[in-house]
Protein backbone atom coordinates (compact mmCIF):
# COMPACT_ATOMS: atom_id res chain seq x y z
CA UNK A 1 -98.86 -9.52 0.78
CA UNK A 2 -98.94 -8.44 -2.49
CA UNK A 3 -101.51 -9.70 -5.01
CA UNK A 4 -102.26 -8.58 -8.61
CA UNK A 5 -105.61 -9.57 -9.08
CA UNK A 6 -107.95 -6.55 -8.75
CA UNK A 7 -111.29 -8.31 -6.98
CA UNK A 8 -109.29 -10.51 -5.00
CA UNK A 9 -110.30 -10.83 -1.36
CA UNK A 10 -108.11 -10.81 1.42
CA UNK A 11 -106.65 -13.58 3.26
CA UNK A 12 -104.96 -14.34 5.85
CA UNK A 13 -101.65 -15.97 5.23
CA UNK A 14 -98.65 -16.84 7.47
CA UNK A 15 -95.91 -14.19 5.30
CA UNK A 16 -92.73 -15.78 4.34
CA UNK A 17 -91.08 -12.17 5.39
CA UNK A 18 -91.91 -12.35 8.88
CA UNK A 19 -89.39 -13.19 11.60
CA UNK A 20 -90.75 -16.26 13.71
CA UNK A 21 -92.72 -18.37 11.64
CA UNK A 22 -94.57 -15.05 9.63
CA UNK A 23 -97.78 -15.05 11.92
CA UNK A 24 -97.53 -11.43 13.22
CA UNK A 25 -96.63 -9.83 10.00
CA UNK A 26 -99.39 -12.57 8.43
CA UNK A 27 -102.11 -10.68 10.68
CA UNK A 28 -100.91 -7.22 10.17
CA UNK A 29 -100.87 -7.26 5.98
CA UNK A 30 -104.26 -9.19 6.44
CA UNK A 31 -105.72 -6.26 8.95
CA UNK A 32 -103.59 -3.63 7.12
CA UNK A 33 -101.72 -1.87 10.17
CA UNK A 34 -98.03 -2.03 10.33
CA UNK A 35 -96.36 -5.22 11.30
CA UNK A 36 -94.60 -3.11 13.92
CA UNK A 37 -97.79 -2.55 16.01
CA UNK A 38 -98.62 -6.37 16.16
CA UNK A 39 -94.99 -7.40 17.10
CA UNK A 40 -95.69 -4.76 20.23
CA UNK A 41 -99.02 -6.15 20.96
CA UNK A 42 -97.91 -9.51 21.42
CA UNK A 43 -94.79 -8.48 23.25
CA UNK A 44 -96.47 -6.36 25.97
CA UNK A 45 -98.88 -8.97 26.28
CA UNK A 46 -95.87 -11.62 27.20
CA UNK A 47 -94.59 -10.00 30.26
CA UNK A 48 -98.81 -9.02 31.59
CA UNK A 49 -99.12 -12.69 32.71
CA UNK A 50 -100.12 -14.20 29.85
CA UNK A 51 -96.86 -15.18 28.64
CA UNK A 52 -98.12 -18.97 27.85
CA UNK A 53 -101.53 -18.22 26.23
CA UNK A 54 -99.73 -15.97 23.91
CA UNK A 55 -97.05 -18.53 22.86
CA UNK A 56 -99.44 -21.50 22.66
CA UNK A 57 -101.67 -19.00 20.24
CA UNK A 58 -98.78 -17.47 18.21
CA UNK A 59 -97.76 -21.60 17.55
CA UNK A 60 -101.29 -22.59 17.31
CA UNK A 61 -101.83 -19.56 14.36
CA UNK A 62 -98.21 -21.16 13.00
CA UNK A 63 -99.76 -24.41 13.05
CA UNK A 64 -103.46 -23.61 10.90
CA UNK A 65 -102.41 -20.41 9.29
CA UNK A 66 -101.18 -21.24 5.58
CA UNK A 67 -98.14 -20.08 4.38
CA UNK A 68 -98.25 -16.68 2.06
CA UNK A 69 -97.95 -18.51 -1.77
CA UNK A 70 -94.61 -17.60 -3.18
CA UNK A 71 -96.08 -16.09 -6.26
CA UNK A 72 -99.09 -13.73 -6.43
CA UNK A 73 -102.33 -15.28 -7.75
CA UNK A 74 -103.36 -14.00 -11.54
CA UNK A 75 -107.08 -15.34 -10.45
CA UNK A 76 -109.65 -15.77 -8.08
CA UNK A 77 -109.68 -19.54 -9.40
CA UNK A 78 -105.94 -19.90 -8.58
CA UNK A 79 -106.70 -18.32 -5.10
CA UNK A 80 -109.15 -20.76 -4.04
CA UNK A 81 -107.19 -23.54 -5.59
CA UNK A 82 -104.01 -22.31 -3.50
CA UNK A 83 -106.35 -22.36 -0.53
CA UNK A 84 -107.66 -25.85 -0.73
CA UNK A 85 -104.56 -27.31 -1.52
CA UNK A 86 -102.93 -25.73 1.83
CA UNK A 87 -106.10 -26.82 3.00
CA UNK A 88 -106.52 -30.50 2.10
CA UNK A 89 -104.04 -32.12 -0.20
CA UNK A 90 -105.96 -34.78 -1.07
CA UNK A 91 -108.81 -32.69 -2.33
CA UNK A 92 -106.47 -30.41 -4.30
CA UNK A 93 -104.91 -33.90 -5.80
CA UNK A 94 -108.07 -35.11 -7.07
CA UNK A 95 -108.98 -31.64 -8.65
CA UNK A 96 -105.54 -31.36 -10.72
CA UNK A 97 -106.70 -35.17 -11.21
CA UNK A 98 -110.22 -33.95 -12.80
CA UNK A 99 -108.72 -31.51 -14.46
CA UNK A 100 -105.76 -33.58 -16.45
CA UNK A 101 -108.56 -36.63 -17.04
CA UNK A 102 -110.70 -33.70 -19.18
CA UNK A 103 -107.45 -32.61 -21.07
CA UNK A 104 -106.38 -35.57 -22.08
CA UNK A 105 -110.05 -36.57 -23.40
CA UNK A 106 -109.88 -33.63 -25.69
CA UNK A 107 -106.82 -33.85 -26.78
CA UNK A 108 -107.63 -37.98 -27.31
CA UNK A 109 -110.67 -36.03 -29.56
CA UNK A 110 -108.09 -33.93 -31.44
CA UNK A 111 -105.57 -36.64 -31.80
CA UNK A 112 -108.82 -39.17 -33.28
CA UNK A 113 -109.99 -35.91 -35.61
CA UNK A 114 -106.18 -35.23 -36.84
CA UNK A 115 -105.29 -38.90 -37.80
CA UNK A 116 -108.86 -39.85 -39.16
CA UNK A 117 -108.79 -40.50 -43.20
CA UNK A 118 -111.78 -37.92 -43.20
CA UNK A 119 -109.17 -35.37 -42.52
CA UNK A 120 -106.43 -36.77 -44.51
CA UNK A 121 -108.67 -36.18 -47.43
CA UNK A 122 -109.80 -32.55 -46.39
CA UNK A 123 -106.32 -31.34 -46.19
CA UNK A 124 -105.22 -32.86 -49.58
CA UNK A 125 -108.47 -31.48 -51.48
CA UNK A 126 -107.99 -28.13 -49.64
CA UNK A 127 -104.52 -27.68 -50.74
């Protein structure tokens, strides 16, 4: 998992490198051992008589971990906006909503500043 953000903190993300659904390679870059060693560990465990509880976990982890976004974040803002949308969709939605209602008030403030007579006349007496 690589990330450029400096004082980013660690999560865990399934990886989109990993070779059944990403979840053992997803624990070992968020623990920082070798996906190797994971891959073992839940291999011996398979054949010690917990074969089930180990594949009803891996696809349970599939299931709620999110998947590793394709691009690393430049923010801490665009991490935890990453995380609620894989999250809750909705929620994400109506923040993208929030955010494009404020935009477009400013630049409805711009566009009323630009076209106003007041600054028709400005730019004709400054020039």
């Amino acid at each position: 998992m690589t990330q450029t953000h400096s004082s980013q903190r660690r999560r865990l993300y399934r990886s989109r490198h990993g070779l059944i659904l990403g979840v053992c390679r997803g624990l070992a870059d968020y623990f920082e051992v070798s996906p190797f060693w994971v891959r073992l560990a839940a291999l011996l465990a398979l054949p010690l008589g917990v074969f089930w509880p180990v594949v009803l976990g891996y696809l349970i982890a599939a299931f709620l971990m999110p998947p590793e976004p394709v691009m690393p974040f430049r923010s801490d803002s665009e991490a935890d906006f990453y995380d609620i949308y894989a999250e809750n969709r909705g929620a994400a939605l109506q923040r993208l909503r929030a955010v494009m209602t404020r935009l477009e008030r400013r630049i409805r403030r711009i566009e009323s500043v630009v076209t106003s007579r007041e600054y028709r006349w400005e730019q004709r007496f400054h020039s």
